[in-house]
Structures are given as C-alpha cells and as structure tokens.
PDB file of N, CA and C in Angstrom:
ATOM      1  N   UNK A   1      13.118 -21.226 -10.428  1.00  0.00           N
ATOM      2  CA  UNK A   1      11.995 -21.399  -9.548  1.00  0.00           C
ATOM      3  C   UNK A   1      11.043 -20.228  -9.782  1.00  0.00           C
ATOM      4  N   UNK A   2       9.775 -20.207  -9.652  1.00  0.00           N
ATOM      5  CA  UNK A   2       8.784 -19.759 -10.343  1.00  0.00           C
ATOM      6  C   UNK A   2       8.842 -18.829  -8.579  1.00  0.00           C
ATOM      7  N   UNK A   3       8.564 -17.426  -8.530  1.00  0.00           N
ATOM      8  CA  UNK A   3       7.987 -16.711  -7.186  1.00  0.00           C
ATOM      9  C   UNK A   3       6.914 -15.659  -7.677  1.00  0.00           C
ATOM     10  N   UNK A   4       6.274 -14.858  -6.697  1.00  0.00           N
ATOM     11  CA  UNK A   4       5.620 -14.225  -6.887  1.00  0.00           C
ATOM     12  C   UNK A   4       5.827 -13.058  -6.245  1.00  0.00           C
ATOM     13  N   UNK A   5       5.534 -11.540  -6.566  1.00  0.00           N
ATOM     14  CA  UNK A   5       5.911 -10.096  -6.141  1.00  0.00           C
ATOM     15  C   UNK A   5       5.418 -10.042  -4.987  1.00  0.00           C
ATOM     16  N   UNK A   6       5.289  -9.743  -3.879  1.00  0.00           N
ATOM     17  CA  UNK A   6       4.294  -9.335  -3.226  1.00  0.00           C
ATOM     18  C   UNK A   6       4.627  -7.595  -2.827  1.00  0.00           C
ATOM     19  N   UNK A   7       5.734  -7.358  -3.137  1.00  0.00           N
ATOM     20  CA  UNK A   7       5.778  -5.466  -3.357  1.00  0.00           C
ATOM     21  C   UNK A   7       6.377  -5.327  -5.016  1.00  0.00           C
ATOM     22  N   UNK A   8       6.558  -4.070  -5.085  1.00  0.00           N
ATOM     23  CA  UNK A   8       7.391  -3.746  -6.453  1.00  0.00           C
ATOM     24  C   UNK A   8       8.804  -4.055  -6.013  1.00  0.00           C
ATOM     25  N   UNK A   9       9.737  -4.916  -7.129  1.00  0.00           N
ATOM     26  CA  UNK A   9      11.076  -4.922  -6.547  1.00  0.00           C
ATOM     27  C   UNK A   9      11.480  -4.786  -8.347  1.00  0.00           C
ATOM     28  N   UNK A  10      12.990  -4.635  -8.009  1.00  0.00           N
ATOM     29  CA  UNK A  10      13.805  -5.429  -9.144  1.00  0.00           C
ATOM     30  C   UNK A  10      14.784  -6.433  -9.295  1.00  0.00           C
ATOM     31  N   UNK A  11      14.058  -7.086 -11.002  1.00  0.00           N
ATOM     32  CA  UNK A  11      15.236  -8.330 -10.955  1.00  0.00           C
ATOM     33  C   UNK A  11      15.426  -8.926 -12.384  1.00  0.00           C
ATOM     34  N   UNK A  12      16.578  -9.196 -12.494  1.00  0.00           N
ATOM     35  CA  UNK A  12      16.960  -9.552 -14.127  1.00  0.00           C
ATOM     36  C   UNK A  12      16.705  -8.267 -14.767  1.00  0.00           C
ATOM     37  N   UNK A  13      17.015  -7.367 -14.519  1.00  0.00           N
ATOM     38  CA  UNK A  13      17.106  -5.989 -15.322  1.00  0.00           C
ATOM     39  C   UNK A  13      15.453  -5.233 -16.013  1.00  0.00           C
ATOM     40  N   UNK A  14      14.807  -5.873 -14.896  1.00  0.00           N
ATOM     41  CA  UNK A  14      13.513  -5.643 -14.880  1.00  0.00           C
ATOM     42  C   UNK A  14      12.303  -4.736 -14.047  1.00  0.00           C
ATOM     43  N   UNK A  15      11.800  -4.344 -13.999  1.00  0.00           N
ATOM     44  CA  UNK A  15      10.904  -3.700 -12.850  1.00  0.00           C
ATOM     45  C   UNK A  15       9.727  -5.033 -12.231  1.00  0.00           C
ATOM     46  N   UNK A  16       9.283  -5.400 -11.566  1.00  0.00           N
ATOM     47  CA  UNK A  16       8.450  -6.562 -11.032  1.00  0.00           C
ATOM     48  C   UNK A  16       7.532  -5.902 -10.151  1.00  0.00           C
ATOM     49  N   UNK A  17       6.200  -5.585 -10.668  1.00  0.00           N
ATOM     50  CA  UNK A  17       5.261  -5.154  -9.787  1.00  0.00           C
ATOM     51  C   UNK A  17       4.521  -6.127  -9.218  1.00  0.00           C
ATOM     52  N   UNK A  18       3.783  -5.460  -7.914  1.00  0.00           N
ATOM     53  CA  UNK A  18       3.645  -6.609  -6.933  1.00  0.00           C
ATOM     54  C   UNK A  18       2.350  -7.464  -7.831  1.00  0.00           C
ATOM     55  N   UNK A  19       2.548  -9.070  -7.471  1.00  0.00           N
ATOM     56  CA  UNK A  19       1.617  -9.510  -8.348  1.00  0.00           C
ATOM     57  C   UNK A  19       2.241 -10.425  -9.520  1.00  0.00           C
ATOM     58  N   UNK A  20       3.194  -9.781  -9.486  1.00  0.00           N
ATOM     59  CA  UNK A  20       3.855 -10.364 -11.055  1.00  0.00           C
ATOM     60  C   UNK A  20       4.522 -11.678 -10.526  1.00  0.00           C
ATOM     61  N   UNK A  21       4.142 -12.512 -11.595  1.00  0.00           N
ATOM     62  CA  UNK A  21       5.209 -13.787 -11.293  1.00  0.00           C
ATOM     63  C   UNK A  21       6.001 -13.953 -12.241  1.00  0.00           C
ATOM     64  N   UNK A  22       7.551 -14.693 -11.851  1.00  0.00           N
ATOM     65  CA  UNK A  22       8.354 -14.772 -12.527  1.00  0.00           C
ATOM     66  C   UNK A  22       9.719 -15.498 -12.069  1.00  0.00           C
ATOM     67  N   UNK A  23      10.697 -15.893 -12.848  1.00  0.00           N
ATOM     68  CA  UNK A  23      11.594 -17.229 -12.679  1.00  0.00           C
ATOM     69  C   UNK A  23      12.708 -16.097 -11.890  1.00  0.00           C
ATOM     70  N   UNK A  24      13.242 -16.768 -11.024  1.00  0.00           N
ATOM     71  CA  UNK A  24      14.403 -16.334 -10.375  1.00  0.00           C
ATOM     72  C   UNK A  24      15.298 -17.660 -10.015  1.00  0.00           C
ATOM     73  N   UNK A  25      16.810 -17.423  -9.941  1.00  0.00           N
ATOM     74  CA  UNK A  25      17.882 -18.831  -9.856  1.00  0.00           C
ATOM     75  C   UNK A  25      17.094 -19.048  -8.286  1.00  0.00           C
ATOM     76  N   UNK A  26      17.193 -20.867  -8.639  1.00  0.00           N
ATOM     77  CA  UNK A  26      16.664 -21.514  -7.249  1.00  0.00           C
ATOM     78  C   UNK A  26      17.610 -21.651  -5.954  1.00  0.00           C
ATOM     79  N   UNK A  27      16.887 -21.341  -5.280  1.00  0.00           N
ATOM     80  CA  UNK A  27      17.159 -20.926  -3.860  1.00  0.00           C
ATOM     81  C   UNK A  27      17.281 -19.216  -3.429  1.00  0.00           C
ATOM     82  N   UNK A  28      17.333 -18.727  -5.032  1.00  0.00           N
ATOM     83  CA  UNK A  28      17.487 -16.983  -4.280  1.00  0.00           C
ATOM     84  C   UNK A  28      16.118 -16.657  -3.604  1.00  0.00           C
ATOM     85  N   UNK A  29      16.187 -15.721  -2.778  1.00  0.00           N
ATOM     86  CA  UNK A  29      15.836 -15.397  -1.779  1.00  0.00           C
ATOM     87  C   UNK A  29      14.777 -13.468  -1.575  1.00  0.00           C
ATOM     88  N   UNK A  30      14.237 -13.035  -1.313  1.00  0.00           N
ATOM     89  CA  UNK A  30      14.268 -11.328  -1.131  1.00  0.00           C
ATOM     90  C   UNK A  30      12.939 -10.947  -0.429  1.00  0.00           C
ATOM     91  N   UNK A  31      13.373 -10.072   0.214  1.00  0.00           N
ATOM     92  CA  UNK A  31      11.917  -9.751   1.174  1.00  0.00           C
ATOM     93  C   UNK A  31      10.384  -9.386   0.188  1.00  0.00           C
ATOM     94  N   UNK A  32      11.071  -8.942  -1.315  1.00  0.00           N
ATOM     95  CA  UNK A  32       9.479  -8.956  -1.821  1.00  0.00           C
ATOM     96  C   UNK A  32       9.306  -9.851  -2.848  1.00  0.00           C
ATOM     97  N   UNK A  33       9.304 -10.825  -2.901  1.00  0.00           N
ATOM     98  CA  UNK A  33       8.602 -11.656  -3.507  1.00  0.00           C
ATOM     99  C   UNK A  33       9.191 -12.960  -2.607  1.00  0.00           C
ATOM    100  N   UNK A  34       7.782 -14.100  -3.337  1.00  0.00           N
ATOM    101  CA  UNK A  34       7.876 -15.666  -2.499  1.00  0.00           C
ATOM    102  C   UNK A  34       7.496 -16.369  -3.482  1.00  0.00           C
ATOM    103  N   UNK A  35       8.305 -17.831  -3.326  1.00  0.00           N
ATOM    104  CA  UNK A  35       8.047 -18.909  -4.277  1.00  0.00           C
ATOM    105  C   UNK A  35       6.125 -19.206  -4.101  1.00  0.00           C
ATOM    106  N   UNK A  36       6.342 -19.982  -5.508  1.00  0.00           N
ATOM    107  CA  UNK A  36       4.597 -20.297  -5.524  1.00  0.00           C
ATOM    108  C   UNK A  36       4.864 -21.825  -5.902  1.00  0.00           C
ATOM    109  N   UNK A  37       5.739 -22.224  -5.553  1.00  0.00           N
ATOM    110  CA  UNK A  37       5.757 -23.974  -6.183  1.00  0.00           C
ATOM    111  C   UNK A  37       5.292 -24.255  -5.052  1.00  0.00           C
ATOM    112  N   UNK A  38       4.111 -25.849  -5.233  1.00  0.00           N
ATOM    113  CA  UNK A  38       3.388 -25.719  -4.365  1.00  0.00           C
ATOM    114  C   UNK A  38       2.045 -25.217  -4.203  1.00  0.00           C
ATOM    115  N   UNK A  39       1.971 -23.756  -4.694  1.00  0.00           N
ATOM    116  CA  UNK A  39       0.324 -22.929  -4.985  1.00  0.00           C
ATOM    117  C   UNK A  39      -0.105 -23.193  -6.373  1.00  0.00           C
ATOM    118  N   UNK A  40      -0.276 -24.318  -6.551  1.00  0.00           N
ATOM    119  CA  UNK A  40      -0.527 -24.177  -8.049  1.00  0.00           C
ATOM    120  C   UNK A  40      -1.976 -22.983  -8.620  1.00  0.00           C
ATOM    121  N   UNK A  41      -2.417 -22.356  -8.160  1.00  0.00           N
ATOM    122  CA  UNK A  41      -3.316 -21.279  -8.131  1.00  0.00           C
ATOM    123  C   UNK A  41      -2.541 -20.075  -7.769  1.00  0.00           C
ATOM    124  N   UNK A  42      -2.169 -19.300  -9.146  1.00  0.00           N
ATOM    125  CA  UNK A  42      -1.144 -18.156  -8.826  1.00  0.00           C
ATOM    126  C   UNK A  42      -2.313 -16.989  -9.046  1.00  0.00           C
ATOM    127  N   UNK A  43      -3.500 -16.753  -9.367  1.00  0.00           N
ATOM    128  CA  UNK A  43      -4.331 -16.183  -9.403  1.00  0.00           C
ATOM    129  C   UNK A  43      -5.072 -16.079  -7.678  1.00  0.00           C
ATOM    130  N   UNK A  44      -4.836 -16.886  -7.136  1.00  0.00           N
ATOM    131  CA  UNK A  44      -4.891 -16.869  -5.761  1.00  0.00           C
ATOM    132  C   UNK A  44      -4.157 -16.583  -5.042  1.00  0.00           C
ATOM    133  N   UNK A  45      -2.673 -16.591  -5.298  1.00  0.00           N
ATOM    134  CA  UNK A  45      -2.100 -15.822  -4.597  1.00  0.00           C
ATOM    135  C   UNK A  45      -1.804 -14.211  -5.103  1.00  0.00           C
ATOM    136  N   UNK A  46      -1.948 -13.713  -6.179  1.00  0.00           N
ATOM    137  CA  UNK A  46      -2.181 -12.714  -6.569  1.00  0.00           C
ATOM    138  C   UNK A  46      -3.518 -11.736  -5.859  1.00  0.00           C
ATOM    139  N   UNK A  47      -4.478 -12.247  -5.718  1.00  0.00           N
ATOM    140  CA  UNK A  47      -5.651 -11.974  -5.065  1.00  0.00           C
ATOM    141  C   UNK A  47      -5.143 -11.513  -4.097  1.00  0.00           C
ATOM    142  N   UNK A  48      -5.042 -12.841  -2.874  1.00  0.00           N
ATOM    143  CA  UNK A  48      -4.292 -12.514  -1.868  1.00  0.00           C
ATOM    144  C   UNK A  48      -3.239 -10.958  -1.311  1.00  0.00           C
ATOM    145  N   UNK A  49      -2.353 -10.993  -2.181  1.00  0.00           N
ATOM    146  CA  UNK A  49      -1.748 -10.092  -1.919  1.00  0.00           C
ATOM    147  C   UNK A  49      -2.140  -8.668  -2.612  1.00  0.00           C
ATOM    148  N   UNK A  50      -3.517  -8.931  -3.633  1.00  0.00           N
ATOM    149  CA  UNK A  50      -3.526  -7.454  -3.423  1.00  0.00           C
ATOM    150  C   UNK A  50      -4.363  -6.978  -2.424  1.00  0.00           C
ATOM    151  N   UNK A  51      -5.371  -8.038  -1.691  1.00  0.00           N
ATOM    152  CA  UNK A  51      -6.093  -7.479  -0.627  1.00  0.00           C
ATOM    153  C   UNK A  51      -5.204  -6.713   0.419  1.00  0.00           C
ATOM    154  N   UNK A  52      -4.122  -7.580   0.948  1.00  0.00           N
ATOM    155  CA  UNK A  52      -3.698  -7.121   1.395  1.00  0.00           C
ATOM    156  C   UNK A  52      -3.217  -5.102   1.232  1.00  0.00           C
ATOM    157  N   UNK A  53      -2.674  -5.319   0.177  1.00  0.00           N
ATOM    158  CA  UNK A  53      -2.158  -3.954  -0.106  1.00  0.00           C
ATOM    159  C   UNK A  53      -3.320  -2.575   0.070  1.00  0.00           C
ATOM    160  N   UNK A  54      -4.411  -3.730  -0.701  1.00  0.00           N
ATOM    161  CA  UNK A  54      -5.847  -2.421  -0.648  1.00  0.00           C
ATOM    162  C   UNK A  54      -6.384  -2.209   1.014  1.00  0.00           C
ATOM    163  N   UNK A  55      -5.732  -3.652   1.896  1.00  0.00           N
ATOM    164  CA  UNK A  55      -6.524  -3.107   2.949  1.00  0.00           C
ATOM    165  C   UNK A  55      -5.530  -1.674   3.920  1.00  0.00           C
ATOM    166  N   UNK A  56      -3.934  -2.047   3.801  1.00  0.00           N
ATOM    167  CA  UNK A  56      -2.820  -1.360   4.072  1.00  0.00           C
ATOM    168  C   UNK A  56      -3.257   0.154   3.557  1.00  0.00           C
ATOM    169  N   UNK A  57      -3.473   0.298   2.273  1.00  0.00           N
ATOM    170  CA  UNK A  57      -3.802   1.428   1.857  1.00  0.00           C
ATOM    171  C   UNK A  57      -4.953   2.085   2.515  1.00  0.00           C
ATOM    172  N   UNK A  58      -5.893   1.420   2.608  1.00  0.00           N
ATOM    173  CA  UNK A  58      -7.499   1.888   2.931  1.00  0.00           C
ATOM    174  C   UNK A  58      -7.027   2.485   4.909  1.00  0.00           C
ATOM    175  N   UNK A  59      -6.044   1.355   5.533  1.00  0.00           N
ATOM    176  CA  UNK A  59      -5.910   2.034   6.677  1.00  0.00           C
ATOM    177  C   UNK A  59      -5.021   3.514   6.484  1.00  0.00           C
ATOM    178  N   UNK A  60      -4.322   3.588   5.658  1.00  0.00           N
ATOM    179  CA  UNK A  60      -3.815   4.995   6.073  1.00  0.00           C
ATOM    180  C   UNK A  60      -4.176   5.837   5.753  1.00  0.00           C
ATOM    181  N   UNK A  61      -5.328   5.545   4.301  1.00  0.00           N
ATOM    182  CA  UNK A  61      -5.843   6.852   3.844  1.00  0.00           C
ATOM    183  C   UNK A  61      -6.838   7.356   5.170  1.00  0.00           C
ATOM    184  N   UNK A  62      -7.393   6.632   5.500  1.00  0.00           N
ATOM    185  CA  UNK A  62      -8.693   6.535   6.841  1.00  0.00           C
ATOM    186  C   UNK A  62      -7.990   7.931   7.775  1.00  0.00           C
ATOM    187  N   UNK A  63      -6.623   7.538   8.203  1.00  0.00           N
ATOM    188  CA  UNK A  63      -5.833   8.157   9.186  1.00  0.00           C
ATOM    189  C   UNK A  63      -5.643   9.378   8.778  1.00  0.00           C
ATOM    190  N   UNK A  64      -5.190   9.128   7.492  1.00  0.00           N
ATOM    191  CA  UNK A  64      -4.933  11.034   7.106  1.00  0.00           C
ATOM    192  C   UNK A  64      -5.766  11.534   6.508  1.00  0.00           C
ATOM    193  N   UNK A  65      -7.023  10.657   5.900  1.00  0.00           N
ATOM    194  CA  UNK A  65      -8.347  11.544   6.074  1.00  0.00           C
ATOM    195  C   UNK A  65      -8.886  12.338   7.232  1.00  0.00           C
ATOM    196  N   UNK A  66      -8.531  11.548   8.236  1.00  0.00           N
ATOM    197  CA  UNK A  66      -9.035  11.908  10.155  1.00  0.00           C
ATOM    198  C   UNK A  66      -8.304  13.088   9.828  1.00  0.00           C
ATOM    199  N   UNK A  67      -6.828  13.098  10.300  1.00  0.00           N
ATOM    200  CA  UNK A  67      -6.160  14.207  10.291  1.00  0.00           C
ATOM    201  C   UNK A  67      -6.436  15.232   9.663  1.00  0.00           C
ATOM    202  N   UNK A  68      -6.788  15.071   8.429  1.00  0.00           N
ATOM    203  CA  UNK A  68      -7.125  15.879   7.549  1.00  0.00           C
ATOM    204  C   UNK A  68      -8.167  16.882   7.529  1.00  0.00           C
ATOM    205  N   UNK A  69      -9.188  16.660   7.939  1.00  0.00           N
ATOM    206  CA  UNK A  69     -10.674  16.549   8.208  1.00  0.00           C
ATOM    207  C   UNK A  69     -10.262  17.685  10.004  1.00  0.00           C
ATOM    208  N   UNK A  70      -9.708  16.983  11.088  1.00  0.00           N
ATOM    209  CA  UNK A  70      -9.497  17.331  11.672  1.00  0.00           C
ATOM    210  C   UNK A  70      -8.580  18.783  11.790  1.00  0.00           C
ATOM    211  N   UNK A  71      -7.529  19.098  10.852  1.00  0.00           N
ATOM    212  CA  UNK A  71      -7.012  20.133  10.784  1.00  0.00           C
ATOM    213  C   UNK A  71      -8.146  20.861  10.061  1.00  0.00           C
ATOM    214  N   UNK A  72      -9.021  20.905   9.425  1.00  0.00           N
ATOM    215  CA  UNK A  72      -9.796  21.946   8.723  1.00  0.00           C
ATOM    216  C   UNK A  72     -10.643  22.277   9.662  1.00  0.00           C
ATOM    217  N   UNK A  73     -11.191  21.485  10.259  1.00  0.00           N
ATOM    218  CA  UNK A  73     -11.480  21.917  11.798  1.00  0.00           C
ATOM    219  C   UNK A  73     -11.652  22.889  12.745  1.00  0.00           C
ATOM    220  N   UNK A  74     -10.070  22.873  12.794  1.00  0.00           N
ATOM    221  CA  UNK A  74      -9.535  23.656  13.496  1.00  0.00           C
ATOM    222  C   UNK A  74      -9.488  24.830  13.190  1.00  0.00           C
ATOM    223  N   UNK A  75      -8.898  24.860  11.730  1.00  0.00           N
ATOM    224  CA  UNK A  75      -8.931  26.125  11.222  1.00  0.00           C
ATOM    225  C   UNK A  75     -10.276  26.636  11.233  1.00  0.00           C
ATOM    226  N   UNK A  76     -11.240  26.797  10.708  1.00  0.00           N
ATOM    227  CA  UNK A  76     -12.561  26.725  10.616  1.00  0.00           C
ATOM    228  C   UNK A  76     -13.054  27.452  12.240  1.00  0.00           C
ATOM    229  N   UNK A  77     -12.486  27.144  13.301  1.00  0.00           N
ATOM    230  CA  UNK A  77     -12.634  27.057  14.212  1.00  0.00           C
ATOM    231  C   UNK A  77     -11.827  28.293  14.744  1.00  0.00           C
ATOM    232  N   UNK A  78     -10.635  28.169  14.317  1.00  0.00           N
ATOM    233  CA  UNK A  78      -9.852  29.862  14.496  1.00  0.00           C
ATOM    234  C   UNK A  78     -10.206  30.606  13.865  1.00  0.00           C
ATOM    235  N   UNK A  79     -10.569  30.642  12.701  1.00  0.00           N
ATOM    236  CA  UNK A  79     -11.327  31.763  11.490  1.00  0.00           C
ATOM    237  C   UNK A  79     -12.453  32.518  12.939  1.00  0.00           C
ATOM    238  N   UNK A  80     -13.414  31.362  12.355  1.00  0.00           N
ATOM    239  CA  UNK A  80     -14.975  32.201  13.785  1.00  0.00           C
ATOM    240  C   UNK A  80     -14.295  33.053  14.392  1.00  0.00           C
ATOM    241  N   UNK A  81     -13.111  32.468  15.599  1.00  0.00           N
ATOM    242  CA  UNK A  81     -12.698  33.085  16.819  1.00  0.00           C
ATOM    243  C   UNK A  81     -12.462  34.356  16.248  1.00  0.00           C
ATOM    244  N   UNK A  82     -11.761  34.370  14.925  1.00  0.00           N
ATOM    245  CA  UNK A  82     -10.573  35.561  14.570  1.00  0.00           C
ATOM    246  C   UNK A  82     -11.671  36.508  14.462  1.00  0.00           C
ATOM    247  N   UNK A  83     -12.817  35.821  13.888  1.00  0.00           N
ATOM    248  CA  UNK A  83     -14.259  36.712  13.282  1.00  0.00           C
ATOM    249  C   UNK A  83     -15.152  37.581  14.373  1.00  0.00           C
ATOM    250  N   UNK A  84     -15.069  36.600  15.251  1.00  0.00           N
ATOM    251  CA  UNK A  84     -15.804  37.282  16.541  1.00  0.00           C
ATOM    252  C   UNK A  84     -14.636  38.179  17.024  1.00  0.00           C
ATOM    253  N   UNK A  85     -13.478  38.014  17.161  1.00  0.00           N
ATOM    254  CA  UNK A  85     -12.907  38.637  17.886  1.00  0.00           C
ATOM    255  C   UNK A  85     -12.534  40.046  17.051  1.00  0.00           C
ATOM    256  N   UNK A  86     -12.929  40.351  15.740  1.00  0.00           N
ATOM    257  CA  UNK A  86     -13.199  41.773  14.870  1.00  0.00           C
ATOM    258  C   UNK A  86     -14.495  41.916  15.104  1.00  0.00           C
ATOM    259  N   UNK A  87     -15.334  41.902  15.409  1.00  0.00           N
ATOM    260  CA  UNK A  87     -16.651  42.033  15.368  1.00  0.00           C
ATOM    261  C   UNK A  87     -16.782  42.906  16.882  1.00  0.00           C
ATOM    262  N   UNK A  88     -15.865  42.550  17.920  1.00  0.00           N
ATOM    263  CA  UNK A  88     -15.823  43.324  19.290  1.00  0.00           C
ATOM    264  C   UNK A  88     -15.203  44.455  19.096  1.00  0.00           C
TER     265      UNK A  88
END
C-alpha cells in the first residue's frame, strides 16, 4: 500500500522524510505517515503537509523570537541601571 510521510520516520531500512511516499505491507499502520490510496494527487498531499510544518515552525520561531527580543531587553535595561547607578 502506497502512504505518505507526514514527519521523518523509519522504514525498510530506510530514512523517510516527511513528504516522501512509499510502499509499506498493507494494513501496517504508524503515527507518521498515512495511506494516499484514494488521493490520487500525492503532490497535494505533499503540499499539504508541508504547510503545515512551515506554519508549526513559523509559530515557534515567532515565540522564541518574542522571548528572545524580550530577554535583550532586559538586559539592555539592567546595563543603563548598572550605568546610572556608577555614574552616582
């Protein structure tokens, strides 16, 4: 049966990045990849799942950009203090 990656896994002594399609015995089963019989447009489901991934990604970089951004901040912010507070 023909499935498709939707994370990196392994199988048949292979690496399978997400995206990749490829034959596995019918009826097996695994949390990262899904049959495409049925989708006859595997370029569509490829699509599909990399939006997904780019949008997954785009939220966490966002977050630890914030954080990020936010700790320099701070520091930035204790420096002055440290600065004014030699300057007295």
């Amino acid at each position: 049966m023909k499935v498709i990656a939707t994370k990196m896994g392994f199988y048949g002594g292979a690496r399978r990045r997400e995206g990749s399609v490829f034959d596995v015995k019918d009826g097996e089963k695994a949390e990262w990849f899904r049959p495409v019989e049925g989708r006859p447009d595997v370029e569509k489901a490829r699509a599909e799942i990399k939006a997904k991934a780019e949008a997954s990604a785009k939220a966490q970089g966002e977050g630890g950009a914030k954080a990020k951004a936010e700790a320099v901040d701070k520091a930035k912010a204790e420096k002055a203090k440290a600065d004014a507070d030699d300057l007295v």
